[in-house]
Protein backbone atom coordinates (compact mmCIF):
# COMPACT_ATOMS: atom_id res chain seq x y z
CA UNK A 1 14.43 0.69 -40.33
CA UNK A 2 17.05 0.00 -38.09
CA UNK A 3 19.26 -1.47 -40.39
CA UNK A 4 19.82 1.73 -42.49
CA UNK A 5 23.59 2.28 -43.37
CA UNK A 6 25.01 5.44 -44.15
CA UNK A 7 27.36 5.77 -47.15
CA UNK A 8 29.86 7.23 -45.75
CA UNK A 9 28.65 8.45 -42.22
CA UNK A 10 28.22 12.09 -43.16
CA UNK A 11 24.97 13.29 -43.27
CA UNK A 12 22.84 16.68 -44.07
CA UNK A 13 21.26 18.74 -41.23
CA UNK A 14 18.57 21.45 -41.83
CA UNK A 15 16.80 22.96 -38.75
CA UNK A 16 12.82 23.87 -38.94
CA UNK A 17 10.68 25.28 -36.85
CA UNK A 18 6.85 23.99 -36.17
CA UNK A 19 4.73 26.66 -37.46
CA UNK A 20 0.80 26.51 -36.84
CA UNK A 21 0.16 25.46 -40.69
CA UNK A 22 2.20 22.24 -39.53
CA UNK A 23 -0.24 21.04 -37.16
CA UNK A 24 -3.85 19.62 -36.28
CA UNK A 25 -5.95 21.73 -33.82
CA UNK A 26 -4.29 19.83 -31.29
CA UNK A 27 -0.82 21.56 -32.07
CA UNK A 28 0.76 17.83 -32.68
CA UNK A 29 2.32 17.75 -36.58
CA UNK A 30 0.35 16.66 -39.17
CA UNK A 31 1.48 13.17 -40.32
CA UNK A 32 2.21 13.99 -44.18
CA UNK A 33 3.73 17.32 -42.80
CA UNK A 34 6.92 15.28 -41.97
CA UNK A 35 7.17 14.63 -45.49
CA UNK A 36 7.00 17.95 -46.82
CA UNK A 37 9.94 18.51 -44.23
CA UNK A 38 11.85 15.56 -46.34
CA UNK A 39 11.09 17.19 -49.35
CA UNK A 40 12.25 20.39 -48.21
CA UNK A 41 15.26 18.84 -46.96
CA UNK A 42 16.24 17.35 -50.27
CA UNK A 43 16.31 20.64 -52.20
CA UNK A 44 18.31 22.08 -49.90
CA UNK A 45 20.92 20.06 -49.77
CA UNK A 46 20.51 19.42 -54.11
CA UNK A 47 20.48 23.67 -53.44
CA UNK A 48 23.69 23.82 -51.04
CA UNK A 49 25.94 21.15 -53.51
CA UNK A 50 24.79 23.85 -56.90
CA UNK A 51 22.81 21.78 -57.77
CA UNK A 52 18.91 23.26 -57.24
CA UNK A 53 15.98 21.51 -58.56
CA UNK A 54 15.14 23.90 -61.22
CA UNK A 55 18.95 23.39 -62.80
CA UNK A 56 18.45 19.38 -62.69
CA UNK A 57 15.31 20.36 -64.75
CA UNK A 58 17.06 22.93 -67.15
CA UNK A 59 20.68 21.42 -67.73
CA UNK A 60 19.91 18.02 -67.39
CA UNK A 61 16.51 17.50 -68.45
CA UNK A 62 15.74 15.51 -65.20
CA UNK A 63 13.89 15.62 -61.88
CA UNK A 64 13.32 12.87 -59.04
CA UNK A 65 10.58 11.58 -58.18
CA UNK A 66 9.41 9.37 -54.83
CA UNK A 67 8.93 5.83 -55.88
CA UNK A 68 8.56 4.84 -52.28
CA UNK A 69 7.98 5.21 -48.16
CA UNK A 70 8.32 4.03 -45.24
CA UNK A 71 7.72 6.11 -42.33
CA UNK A 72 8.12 5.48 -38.50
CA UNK A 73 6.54 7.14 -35.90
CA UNK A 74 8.09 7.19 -32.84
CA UNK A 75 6.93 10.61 -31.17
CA UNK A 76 5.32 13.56 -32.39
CA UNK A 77 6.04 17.49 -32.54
CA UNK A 78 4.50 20.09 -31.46
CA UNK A 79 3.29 23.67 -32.70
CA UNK A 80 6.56 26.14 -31.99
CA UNK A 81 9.12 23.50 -31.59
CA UNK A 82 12.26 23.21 -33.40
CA UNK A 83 12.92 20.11 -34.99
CA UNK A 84 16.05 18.65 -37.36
CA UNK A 85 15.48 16.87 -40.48
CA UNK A 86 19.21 14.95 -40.48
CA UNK A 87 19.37 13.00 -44.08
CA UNK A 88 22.07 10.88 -45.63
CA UNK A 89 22.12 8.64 -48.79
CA UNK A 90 22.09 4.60 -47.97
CA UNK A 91 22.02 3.20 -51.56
CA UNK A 92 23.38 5.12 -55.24
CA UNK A 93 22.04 3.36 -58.16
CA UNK A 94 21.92 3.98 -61.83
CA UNK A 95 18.48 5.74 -61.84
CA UNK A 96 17.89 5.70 -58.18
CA UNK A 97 18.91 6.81 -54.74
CA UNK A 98 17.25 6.21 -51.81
CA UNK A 99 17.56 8.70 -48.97
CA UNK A 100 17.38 8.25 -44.78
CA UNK A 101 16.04 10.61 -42.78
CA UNK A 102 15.57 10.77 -39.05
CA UNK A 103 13.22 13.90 -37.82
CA UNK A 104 14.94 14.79 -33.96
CA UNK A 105 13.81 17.09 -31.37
CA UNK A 106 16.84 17.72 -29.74
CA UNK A 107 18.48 14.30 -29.48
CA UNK A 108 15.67 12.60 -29.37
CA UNK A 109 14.07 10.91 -32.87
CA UNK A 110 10.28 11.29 -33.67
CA UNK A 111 10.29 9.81 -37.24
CA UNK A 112 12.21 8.05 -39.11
CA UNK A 113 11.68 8.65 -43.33
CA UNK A 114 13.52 6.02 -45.93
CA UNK A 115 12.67 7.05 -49.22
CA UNK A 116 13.74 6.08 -52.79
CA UNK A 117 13.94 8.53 -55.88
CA UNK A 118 14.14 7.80 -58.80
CA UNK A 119 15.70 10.09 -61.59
CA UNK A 120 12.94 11.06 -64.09
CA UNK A 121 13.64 12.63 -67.47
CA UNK A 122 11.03 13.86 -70.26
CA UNK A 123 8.52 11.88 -71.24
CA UNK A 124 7.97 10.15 -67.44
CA UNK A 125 10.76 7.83 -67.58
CA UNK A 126 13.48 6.86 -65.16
CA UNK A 127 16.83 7.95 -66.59
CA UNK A 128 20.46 7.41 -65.02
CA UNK A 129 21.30 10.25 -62.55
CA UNK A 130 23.26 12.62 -64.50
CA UNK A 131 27.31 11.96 -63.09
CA UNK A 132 27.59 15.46 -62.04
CA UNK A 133 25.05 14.96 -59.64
CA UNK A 134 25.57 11.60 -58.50
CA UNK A 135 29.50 12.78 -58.22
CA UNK A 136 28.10 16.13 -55.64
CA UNK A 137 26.18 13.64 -53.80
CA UNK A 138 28.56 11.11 -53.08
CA UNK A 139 31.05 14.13 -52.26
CA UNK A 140 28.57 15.74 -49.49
CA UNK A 141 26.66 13.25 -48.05
């Protein structure tokens, strides 16, 4: 993972907090929690660009969809923490993205998230990312 590239350096930053849903009894997140944070990361930067998930669905007749993941564990959170989930695009293709994202506490990274998307349309197949939203992408992040 530590040969991720960024586009074109920017990135997207969206601050959480750790809330007790988040975590085991032990008050240390989850492991699939960190993905939820991806997730929830992704629609709001789709959101902040105009672009929410339920317009992709209703304009464009399209959605993405994780293909694949590879996550990193490096430290974990903890119950009432705030963490950043900092994301930025590495690869644009036709039908497919694929998305970095480093989960920090502080300055410090706890996981590290690559995953790829890929554009689905009606009838569960991949379609080419519509070019207004490849064309916000590219311009944000």
């Amino acid at each position: 993972m530590n040969d991720v590239k960024r586009i074109d350096g920017n990135f997207h930053s969206w601050p959480l907090r750790i809330y007790f849903e988040d975590t085991d009894v032990g008050g240390i997140v989850y492991h699939s929690r960190y993905l939820n944070f991806c997730e929830r990361a992704r629609g709001e930067i789709l959101r902040e660009m105009g672009i929410p998930s339920s317009r992709m669905m209703a304009e464009y007749h399209c959605g993405f969809a994780i293909r694949h993941v590879e996550m990193d564990f490096k430290r974990p959170a903890h119950l009432d923490e705030e963490i950043v989930v900092e994301s930025h695009v590495t690869q644009m293709k036709g039908a497919s993205m694929t998305i970095a994202h480093t989960i920090k506490r502080d300055d410090e990274i706890l996981v590290e998230v690559i995953i790829v998307l890929v554009c689905m349309g009606q009838g569960e197949r991949a379609v080419r990312i519509p070019d207004a939203v490849r064309d916000a992408i590219n311009s944000r992040i």
